[in-house]
PDB file of N, CA and C in Angstrom:
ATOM      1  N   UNK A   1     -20.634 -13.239  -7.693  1.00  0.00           N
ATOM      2  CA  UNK A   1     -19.214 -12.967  -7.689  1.00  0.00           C
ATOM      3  C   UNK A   1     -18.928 -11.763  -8.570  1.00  0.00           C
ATOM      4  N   UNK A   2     -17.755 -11.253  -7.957  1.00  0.00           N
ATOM      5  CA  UNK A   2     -17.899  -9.598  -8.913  1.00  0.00           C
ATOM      6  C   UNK A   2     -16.700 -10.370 -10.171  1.00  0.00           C
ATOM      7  N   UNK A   3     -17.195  -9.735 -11.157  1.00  0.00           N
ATOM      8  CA  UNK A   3     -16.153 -10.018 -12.261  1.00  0.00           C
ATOM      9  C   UNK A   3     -15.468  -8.858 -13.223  1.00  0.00           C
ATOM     10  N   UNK A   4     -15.094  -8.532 -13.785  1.00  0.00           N
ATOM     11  CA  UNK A   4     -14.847  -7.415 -14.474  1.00  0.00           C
ATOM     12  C   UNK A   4     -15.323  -7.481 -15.457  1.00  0.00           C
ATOM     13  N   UNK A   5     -16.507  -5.943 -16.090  1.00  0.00           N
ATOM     14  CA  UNK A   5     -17.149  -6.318 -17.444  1.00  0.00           C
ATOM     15  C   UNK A   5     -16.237  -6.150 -18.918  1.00  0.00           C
ATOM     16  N   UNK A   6     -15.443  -5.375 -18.706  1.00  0.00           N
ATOM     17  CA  UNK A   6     -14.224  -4.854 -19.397  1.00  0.00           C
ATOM     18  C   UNK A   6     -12.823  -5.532 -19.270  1.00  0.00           C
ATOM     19  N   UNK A   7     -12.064  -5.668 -20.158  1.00  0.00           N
ATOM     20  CA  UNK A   7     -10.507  -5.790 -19.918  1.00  0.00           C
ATOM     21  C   UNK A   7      -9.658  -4.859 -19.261  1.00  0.00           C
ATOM     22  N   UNK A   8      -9.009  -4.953 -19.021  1.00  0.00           N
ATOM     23  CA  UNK A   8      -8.109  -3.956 -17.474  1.00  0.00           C
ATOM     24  C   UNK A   8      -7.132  -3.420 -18.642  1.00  0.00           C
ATOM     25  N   UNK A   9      -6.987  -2.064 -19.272  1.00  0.00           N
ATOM     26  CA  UNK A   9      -5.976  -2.195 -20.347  1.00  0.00           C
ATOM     27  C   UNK A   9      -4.807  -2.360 -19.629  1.00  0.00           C
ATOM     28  N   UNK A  10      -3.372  -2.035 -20.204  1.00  0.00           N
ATOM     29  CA  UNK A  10      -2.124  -2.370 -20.123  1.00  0.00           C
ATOM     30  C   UNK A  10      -1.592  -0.700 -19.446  1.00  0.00           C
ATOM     31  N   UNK A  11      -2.295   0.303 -19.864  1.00  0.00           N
ATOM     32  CA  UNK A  11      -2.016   1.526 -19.358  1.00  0.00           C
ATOM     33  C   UNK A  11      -2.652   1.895 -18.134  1.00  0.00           C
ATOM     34  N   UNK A  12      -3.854   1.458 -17.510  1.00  0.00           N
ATOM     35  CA  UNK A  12      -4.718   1.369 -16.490  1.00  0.00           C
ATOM     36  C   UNK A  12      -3.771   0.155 -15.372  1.00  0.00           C
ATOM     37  N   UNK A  13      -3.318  -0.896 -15.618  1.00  0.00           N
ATOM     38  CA  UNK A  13      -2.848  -2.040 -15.212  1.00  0.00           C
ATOM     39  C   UNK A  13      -1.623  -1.565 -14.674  1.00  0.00           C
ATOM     40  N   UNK A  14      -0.744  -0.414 -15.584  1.00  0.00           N
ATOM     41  CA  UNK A  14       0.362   0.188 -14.936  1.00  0.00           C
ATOM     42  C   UNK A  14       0.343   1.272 -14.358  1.00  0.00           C
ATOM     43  N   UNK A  15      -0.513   1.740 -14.478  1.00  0.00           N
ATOM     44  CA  UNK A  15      -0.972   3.244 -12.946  1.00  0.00           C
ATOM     45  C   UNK A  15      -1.624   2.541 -11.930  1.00  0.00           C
ATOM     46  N   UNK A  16      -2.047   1.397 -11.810  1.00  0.00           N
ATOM     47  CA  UNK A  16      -2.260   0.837 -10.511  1.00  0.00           C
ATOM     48  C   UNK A  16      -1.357   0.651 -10.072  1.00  0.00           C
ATOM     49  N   UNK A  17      -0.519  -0.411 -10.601  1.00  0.00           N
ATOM     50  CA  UNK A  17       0.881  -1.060  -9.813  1.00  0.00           C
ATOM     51  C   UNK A  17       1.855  -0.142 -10.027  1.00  0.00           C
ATOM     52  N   UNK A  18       2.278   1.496  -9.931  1.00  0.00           N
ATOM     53  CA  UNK A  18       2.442   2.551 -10.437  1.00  0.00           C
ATOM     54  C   UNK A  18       3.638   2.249  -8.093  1.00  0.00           C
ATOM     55  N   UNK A  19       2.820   2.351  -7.451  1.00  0.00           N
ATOM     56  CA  UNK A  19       3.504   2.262  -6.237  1.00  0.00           C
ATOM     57  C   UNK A  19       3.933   0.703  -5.959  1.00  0.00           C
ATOM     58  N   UNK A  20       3.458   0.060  -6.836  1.00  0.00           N
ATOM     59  CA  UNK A  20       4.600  -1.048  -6.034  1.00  0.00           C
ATOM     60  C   UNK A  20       5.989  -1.153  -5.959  1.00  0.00           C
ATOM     61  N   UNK A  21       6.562  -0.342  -7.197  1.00  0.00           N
ATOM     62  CA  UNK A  21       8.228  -0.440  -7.072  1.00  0.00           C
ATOM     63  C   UNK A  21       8.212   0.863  -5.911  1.00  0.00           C
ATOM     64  N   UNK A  22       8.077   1.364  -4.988  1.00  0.00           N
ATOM     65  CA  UNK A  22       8.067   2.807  -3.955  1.00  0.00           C
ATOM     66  C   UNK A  22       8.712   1.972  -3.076  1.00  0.00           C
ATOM     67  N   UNK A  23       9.544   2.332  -2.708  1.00  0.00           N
ATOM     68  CA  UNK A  23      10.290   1.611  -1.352  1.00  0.00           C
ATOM     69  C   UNK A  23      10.314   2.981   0.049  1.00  0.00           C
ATOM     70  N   UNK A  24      10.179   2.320   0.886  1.00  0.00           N
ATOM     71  CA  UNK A  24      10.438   3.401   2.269  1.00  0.00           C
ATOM     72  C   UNK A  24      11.556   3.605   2.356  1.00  0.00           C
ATOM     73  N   UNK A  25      12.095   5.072   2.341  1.00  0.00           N
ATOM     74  CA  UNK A  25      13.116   5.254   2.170  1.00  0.00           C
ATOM     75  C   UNK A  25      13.447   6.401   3.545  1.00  0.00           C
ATOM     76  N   UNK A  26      12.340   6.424   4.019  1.00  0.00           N
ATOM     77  CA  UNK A  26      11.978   7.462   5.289  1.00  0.00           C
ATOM     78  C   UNK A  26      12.430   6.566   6.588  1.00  0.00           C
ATOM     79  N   UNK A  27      12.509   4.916   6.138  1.00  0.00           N
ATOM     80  CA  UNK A  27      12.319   3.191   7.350  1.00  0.00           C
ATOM     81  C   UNK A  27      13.845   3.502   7.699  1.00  0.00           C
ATOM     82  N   UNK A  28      14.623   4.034   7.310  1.00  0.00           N
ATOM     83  CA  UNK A  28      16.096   3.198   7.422  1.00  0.00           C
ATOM     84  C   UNK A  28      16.865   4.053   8.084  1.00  0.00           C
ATOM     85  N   UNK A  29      18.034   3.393   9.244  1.00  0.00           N
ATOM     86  CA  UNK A  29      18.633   4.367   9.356  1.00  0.00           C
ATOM     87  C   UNK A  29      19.737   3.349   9.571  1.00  0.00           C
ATOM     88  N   UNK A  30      21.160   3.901  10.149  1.00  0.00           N
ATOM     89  CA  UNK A  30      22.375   3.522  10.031  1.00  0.00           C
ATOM     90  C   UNK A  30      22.708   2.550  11.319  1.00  0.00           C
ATOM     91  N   UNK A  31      23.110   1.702  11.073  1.00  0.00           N
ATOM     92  CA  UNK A  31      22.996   0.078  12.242  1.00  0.00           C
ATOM     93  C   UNK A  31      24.418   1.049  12.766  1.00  0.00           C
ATOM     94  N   UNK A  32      24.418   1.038  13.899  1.00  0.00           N
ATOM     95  CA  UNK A  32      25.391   1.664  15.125  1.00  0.00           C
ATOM     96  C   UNK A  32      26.315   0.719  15.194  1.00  0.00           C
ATOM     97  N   UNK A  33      26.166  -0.832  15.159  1.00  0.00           N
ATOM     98  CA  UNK A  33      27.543  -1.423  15.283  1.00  0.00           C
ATOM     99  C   UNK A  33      28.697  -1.732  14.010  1.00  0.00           C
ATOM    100  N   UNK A  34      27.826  -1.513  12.619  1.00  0.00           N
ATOM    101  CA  UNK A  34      28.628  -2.098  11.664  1.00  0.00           C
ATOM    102  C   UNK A  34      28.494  -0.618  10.499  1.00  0.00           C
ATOM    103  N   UNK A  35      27.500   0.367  10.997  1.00  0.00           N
ATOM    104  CA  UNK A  35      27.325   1.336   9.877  1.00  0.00           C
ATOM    105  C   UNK A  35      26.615   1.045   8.579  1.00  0.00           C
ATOM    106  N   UNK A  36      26.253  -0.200   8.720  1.00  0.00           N
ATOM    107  CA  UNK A  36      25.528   0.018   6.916  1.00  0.00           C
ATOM    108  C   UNK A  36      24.165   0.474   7.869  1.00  0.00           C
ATOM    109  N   UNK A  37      23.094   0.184   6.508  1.00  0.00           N
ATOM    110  CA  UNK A  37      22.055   0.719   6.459  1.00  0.00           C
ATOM    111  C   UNK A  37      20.964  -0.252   6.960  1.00  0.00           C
ATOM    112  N   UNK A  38      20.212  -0.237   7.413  1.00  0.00           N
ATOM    113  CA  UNK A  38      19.436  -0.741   7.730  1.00  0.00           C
ATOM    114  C   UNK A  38      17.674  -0.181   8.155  1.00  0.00           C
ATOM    115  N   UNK A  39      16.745  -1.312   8.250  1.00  0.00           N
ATOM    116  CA  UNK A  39      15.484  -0.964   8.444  1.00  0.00           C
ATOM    117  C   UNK A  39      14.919  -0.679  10.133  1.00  0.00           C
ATOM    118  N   UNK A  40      14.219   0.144  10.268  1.00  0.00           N
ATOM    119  CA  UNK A  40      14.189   0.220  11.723  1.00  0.00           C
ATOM    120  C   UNK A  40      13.546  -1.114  12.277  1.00  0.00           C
ATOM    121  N   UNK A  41      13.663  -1.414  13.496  1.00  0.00           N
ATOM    122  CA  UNK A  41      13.057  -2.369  14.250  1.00  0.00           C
ATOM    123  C   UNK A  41      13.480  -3.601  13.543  1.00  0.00           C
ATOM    124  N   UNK A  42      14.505  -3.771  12.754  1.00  0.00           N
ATOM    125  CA  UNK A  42      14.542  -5.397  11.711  1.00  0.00           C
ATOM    126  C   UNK A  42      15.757  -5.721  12.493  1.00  0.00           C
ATOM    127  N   UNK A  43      16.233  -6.934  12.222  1.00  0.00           N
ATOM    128  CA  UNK A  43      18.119  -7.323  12.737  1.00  0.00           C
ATOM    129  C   UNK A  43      18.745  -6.974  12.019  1.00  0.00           C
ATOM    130  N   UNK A  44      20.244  -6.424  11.626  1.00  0.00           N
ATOM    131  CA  UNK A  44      20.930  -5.923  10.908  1.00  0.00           C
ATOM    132  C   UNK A  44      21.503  -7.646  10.107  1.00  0.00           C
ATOM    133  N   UNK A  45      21.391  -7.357   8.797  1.00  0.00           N
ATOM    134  CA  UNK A  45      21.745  -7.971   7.798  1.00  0.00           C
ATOM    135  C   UNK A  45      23.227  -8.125   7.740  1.00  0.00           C
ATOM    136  N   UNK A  46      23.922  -7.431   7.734  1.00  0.00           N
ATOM    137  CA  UNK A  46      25.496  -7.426   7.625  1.00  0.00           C
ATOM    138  C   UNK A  46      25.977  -7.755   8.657  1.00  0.00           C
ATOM    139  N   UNK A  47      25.761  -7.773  10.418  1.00  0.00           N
ATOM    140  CA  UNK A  47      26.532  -7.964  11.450  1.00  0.00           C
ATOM    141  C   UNK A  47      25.428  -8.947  12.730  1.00  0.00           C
ATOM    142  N   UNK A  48      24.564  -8.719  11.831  1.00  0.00           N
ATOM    143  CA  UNK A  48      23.528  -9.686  12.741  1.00  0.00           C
ATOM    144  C   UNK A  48      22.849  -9.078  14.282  1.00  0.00           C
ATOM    145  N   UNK A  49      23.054  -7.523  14.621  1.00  0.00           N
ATOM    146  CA  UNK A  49      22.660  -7.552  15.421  1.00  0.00           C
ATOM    147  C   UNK A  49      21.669  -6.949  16.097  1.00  0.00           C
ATOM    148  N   UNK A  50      20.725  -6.703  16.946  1.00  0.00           N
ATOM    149  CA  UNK A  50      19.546  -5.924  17.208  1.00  0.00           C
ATOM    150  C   UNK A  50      19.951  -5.346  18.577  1.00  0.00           C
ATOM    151  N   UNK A  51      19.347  -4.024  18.719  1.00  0.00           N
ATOM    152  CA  UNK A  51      19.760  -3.142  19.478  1.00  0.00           C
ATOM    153  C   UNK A  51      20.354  -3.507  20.511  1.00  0.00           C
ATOM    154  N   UNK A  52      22.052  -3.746  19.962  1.00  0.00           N
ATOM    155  CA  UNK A  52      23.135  -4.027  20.848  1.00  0.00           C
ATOM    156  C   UNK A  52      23.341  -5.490  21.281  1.00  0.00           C
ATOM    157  N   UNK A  53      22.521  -6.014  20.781  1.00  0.00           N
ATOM    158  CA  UNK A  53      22.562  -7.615  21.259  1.00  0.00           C
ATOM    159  C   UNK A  53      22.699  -8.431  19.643  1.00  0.00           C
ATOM    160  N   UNK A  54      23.752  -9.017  19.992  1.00  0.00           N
ATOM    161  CA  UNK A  54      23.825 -10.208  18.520  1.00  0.00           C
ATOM    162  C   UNK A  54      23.235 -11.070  18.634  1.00  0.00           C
ATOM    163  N   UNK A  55      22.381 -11.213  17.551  1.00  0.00           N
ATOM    164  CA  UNK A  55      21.122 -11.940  17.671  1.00  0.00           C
ATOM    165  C   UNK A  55      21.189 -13.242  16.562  1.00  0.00           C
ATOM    166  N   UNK A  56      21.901 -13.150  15.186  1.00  0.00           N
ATOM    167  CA  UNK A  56      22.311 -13.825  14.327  1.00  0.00           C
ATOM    168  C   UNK A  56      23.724 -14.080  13.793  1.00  0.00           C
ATOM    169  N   UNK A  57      24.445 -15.478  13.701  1.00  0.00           N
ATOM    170  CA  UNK A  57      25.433 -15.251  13.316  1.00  0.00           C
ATOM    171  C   UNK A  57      25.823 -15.171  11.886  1.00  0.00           C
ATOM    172  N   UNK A  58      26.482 -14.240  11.758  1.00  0.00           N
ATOM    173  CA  UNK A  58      26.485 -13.799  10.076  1.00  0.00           C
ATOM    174  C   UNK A  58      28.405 -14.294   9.499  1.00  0.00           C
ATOM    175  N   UNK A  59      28.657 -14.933   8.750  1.00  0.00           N
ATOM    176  CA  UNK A  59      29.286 -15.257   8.256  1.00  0.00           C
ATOM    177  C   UNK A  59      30.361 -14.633   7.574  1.00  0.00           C
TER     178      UNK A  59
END
């Protein structure tokens, strides 16, 4: 089993996880029925609906 011979410091530990806060910001574009923002190909969060069809009812 591989193990690590060393401790992982705290400065090494945070240049790895250095891209996990990176969000796609290139994914999103503007939901056509309600205008917010949204992710491509996902259901819209605010109006519930996917390309032109209401798919969830949102409250």
């Amino acid at each position: 089993m591989a193990v690590p011979k060393k401790r992982t410091s705290k400065s090494r530990k945070g240049m790895r996880r250095s891209h996990d806060a990176l969000q796609f910001k290139a994914a999103v574009q503007v939901c056509p029925d309600c205008g917010e923002m949204k992710l491509y190909h996902h259901v819209c969060e605010s109006c519930g609906s996917y390309r032109g069809e209401q798919v969830l009812d949102v409250e």
